[in-house]
C-alpha atoms as a PDB file:
ATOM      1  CA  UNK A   1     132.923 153.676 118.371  1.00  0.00           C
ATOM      2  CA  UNK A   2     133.862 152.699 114.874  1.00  0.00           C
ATOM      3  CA  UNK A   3     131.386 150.573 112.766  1.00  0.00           C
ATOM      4  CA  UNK A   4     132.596 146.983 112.619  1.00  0.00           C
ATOM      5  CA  UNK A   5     131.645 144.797 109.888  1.00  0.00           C
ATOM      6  CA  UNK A   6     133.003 141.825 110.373  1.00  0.00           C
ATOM      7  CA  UNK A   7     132.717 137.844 112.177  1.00  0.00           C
ATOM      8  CA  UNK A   8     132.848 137.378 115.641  1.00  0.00           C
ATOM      9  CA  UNK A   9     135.750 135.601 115.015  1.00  0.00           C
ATOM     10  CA  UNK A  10     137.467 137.656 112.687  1.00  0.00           C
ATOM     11  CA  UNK A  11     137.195 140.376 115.420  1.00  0.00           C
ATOM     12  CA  UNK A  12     138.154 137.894 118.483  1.00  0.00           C
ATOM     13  CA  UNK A  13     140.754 136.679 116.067  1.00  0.00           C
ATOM     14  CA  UNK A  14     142.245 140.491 115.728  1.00  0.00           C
ATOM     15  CA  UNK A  15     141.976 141.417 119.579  1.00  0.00           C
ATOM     16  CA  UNK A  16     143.808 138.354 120.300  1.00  0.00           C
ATOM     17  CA  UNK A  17     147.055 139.472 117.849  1.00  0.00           C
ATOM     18  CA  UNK A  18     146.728 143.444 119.342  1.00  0.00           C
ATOM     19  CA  UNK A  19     146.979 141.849 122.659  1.00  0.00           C
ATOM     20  CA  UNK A  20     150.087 139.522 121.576  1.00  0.00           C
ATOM     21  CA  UNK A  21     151.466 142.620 120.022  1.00  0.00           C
ATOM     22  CA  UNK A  22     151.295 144.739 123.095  1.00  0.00           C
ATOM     23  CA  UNK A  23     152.393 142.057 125.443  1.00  0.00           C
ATOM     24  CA  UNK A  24     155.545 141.605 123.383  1.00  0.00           C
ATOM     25  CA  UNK A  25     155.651 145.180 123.360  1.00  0.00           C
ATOM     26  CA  UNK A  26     156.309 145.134 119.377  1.00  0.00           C
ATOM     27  CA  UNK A  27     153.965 147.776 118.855  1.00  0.00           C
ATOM     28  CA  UNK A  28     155.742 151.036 117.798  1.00  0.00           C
ATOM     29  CA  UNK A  29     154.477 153.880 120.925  1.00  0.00           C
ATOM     30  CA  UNK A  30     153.905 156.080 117.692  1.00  0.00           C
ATOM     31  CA  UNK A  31     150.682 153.545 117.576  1.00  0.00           C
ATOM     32  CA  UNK A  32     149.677 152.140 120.621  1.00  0.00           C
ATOM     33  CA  UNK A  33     147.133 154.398 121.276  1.00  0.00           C
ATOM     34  CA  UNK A  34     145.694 153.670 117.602  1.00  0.00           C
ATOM     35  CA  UNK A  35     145.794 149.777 118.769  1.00  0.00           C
ATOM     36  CA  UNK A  36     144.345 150.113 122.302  1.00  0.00           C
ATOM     37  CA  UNK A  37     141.444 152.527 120.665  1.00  0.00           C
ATOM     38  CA  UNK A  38     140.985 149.438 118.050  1.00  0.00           C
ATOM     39  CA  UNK A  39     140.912 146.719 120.823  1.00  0.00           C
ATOM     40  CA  UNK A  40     138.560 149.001 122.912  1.00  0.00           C
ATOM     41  CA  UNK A  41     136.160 149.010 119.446  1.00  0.00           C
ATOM     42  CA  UNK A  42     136.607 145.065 119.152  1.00  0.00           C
ATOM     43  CA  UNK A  43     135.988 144.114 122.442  1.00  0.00           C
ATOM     44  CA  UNK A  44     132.330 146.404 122.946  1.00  0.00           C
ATOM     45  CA  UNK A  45     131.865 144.551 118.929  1.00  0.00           C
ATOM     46  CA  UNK A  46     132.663 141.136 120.705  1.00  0.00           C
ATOM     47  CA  UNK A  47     130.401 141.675 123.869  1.00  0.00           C
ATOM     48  CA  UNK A  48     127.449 143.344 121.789  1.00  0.00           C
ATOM     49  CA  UNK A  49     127.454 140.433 119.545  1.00  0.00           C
ATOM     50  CA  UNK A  50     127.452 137.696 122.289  1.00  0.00           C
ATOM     51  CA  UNK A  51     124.863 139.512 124.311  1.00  0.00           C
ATOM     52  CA  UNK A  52     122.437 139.705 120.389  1.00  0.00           C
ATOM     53  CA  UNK A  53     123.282 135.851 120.038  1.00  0.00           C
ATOM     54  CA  UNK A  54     122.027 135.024 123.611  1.00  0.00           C
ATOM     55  CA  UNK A  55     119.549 136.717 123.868  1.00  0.00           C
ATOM     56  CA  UNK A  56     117.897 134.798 120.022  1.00  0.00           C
ATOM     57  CA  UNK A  57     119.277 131.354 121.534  1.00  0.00           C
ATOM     58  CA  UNK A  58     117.373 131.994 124.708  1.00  0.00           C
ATOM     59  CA  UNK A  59     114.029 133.380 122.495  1.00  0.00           C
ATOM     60  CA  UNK A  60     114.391 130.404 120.072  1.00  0.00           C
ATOM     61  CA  UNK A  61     114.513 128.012 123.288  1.00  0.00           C
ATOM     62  CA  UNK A  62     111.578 129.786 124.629  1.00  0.00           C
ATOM     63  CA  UNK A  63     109.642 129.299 121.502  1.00  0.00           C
ATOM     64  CA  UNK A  64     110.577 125.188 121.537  1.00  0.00           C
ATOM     65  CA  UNK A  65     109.668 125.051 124.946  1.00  0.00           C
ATOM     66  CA  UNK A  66     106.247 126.848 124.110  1.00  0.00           C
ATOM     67  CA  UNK A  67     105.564 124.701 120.807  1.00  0.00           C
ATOM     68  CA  UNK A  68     106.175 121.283 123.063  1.00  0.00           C
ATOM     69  CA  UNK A  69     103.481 122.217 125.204  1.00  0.00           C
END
């Protein structure tokens, strides 16, 4: 997988125009494969990041809960 540096919503924001592009079929076949590989990349990016943010949301929770006791 490629190294993404970038916003979740910069990525979210390009996997939503490769999947406009390939459901209006204007992508070229010469480069679909280059897009789908992309949108594969974007979407484990997408998914790692949510999974990261949970998981610090549920330990900052964790650590309010423990402080109110």
């Amino acid at each position: 997988m490629e190294k993404i540096t970038m916003t979740y919503e910069e990525a979210y924001k390009e996997l939503a125009q490769i999947a406009s592009e390939i459901e209006k079929e204007t992508i070229s076949i010469d480069v679909l494969a280059v897009k789908v590989k992309r949108a594969s990349d974007l979407i484990t990016f997408c998914q790692t990041k949510l999974k990261s943010t949970e998981a610090e949301v549920n330990k900052i929770i964790a650590q309010m809960e423990n402080s109110a006791q």
